[in-house]
N, C-alpha and C. Protein backbone atom coordinates (compact mmCIF):
# COMPACT_ATOMS: atom_id res chain seq x y z
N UNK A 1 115.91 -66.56 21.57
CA UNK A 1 115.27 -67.63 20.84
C UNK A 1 114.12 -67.10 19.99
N UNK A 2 113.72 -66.05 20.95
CA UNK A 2 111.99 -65.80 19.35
C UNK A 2 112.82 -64.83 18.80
N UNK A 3 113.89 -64.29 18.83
CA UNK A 3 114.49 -63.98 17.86
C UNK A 3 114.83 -64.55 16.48
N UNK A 4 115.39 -65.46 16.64
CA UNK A 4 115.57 -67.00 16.10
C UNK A 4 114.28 -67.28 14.81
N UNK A 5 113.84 -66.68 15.86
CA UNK A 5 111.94 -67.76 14.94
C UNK A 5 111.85 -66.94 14.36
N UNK A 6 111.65 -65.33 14.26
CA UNK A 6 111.12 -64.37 13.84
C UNK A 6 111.96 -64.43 12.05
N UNK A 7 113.18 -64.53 12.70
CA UNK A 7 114.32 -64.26 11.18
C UNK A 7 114.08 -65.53 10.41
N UNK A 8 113.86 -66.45 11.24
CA UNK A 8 113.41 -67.75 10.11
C UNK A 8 111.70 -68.14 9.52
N UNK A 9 110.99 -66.80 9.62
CA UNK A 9 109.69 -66.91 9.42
C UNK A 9 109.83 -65.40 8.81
N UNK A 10 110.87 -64.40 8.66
CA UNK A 10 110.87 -63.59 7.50
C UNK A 10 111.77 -64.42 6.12
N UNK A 11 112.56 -65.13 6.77
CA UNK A 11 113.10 -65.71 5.57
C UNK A 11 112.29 -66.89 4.40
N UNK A 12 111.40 -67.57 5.51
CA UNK A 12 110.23 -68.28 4.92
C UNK A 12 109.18 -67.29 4.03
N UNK A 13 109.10 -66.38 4.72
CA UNK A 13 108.29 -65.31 3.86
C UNK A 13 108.95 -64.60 2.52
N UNK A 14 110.19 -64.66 2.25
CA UNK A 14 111.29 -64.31 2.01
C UNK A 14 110.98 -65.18 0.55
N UNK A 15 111.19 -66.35 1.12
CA UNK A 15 111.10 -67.68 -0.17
C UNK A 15 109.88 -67.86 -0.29
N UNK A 16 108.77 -67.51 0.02
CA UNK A 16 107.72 -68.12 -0.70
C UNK A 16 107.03 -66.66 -1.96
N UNK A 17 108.28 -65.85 -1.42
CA UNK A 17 107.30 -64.29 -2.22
C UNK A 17 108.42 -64.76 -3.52
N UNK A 18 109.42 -64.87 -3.13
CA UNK A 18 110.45 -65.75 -4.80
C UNK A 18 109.78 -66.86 -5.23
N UNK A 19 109.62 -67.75 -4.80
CA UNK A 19 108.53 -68.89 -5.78
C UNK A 19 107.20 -68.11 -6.10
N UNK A 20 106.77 -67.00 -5.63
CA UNK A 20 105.64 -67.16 -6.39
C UNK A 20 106.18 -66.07 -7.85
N UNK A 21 107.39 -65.02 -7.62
CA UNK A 21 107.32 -64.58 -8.83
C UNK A 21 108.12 -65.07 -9.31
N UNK A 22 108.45 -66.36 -9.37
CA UNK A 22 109.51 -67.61 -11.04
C UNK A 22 107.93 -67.85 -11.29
N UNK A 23 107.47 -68.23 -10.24
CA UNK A 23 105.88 -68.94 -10.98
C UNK A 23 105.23 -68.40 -12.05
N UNK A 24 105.26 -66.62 -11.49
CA UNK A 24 104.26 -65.51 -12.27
C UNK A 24 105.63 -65.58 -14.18
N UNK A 25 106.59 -65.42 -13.43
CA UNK A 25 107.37 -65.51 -14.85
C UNK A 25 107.08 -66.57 -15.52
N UNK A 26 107.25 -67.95 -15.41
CA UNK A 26 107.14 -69.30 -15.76
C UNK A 26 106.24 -68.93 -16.54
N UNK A 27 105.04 -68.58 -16.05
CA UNK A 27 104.00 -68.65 -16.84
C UNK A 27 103.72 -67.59 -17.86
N UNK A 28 104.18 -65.98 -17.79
CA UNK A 28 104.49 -65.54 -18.34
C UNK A 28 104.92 -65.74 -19.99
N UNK A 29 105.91 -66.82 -20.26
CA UNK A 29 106.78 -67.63 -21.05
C UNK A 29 105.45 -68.43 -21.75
N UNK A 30 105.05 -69.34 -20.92
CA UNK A 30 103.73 -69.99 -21.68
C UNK A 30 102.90 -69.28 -22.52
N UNK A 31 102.27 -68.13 -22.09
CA UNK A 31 101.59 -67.28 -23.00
C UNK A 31 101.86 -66.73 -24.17
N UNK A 32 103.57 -66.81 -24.25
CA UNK A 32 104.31 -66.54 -25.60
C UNK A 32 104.43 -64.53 -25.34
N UNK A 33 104.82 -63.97 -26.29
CA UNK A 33 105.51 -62.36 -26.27
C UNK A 33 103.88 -61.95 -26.34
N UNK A 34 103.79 -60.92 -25.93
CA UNK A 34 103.00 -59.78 -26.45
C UNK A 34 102.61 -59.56 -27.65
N UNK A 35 101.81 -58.88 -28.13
CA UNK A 35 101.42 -58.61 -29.74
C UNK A 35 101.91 -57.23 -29.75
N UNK A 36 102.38 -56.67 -30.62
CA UNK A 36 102.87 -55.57 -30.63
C UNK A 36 101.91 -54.85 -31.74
N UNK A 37 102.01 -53.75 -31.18
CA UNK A 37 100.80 -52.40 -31.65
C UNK A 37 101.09 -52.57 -33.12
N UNK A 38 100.05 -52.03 -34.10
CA UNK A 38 100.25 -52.12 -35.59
C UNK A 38 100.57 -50.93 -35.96
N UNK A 39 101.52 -50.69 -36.74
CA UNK A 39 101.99 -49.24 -37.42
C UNK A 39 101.29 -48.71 -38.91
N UNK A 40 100.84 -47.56 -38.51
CA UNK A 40 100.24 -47.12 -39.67
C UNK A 40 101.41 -47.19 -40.85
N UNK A 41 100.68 -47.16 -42.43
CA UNK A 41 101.66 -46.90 -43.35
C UNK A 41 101.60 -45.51 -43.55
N UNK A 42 100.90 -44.62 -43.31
CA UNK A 42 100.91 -43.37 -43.47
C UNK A 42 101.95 -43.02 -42.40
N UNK A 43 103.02 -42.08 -43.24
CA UNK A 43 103.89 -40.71 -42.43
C UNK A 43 103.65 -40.30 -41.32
N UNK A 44 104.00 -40.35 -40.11
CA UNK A 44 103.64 -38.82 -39.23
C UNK A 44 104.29 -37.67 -39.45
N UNK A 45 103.51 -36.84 -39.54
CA UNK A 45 104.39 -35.42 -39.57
C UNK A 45 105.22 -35.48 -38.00
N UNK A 46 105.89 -34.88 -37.95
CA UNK A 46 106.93 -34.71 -36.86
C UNK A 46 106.94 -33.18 -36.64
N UNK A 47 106.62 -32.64 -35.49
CA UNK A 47 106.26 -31.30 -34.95
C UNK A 47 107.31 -31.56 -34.13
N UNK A 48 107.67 -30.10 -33.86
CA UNK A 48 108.39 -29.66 -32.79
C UNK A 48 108.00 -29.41 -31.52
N UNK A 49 106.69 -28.97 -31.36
CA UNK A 49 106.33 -28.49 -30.08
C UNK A 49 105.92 -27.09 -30.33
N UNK A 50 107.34 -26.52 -30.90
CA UNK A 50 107.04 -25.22 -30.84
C UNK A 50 106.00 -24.43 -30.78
N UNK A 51 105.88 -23.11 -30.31
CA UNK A 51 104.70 -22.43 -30.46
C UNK A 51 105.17 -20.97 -30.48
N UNK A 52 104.44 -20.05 -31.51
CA UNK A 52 105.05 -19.09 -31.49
C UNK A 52 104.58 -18.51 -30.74
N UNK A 53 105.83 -17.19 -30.10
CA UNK A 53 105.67 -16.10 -28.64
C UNK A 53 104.70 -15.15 -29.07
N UNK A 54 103.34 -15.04 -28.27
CA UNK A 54 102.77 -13.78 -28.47
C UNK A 54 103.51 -12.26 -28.13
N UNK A 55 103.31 -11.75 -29.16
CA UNK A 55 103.77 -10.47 -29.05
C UNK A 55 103.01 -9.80 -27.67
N UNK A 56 103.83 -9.22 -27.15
CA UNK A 56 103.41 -8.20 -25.99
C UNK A 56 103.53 -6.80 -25.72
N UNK A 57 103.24 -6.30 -26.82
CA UNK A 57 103.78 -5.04 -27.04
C UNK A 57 101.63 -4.85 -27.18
N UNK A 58 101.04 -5.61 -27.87
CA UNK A 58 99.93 -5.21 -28.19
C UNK A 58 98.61 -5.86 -26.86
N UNK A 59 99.15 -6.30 -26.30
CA UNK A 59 98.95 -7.78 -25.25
C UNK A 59 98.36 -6.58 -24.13
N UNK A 60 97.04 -6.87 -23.92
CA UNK A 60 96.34 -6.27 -22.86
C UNK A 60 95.51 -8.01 -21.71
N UNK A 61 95.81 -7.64 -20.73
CA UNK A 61 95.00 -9.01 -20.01
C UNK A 61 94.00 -8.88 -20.25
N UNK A 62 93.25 -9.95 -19.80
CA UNK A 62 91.75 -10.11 -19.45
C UNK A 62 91.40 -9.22 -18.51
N UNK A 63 90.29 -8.32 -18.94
CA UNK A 63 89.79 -7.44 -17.65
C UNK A 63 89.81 -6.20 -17.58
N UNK A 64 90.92 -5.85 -18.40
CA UNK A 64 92.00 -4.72 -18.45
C UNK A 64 90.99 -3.30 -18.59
N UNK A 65 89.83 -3.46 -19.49
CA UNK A 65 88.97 -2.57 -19.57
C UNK A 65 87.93 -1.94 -18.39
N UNK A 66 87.66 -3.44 -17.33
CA UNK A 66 87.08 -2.77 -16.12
C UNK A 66 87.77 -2.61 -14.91
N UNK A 67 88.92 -2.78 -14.91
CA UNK A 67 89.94 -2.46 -14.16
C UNK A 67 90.05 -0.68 -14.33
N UNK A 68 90.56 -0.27 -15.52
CA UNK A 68 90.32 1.11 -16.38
C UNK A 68 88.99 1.77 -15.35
N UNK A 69 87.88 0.96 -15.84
CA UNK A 69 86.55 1.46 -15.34
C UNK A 69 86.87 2.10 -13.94
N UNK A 70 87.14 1.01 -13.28
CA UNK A 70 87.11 1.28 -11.92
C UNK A 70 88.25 2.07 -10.94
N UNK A 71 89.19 1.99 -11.60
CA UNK A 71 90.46 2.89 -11.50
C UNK A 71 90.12 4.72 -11.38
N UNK A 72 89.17 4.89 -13.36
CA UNK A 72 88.84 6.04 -13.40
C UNK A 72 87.71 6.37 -12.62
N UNK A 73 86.90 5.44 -12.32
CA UNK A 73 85.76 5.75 -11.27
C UNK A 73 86.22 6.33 -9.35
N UNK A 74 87.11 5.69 -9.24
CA UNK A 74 87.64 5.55 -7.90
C UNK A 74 88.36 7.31 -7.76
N UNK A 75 89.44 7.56 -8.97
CA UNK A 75 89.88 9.08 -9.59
C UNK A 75 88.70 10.15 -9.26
N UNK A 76 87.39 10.07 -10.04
CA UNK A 76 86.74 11.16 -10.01
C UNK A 76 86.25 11.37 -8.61
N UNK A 77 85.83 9.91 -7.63
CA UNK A 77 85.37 10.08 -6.44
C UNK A 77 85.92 11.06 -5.51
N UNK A 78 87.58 10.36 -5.90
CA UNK A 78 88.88 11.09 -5.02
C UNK A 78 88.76 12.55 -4.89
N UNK A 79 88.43 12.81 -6.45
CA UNK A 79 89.02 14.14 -7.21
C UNK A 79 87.31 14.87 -6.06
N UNK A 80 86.29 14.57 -6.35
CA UNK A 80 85.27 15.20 -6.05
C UNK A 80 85.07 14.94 -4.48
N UNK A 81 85.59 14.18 -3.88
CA UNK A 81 86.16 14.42 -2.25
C UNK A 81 86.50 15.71 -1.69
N UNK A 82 87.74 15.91 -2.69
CA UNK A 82 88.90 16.89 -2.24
C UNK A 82 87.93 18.20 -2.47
N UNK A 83 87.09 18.26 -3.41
CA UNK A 83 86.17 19.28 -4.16
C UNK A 83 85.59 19.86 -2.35
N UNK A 84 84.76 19.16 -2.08
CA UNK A 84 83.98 19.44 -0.64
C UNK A 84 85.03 19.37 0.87
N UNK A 85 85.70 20.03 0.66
CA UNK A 85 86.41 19.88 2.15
C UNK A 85 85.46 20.10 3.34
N UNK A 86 86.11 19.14 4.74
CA UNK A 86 84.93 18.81 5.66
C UNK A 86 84.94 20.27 6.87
């Protein structure tokens, strides 16, 4: 039985969530259409998107110079390590 009740108090819930959106439409209708956006008379140019590929032949990253730094710094340490054997 509260089975019963439960399905007839989702179905009540059921119908009152449909009357309220004919209502929200109904009224909708009263307010008349939308205004629609105004169009320029000027052209748009029309782009593609495109973008041209940077070449990578000349293409060094960001950094690339103290990376270098520290690369050749790390080299001479190595190099002057080996110089003093322990």
């Amino acid at each position: 039985m509260a089975e019963l009740s439960v399905l007839s108090n989702c179905a009540r819930a059921v119908s009152v969530e449909q009357v309220k959106q004919v209502r929200e439409i109904v009224r909708d209708f009263y307010h008349g259409s939308a205004s629609l956006p105004l169009v320029s008379p000027q052209p748009r140019a029309v782009e593609s998107g495109w973008v041209e590929p940077t070449l990578l032949a000349s293409w060094k990253p960001p950094g690339d110079k103290y990376i270098d730094m520290l690369l050749t710094d790390a080299d001479r340490k190595e190099r002057i390590a080996r110089s003093f054997p322990r």
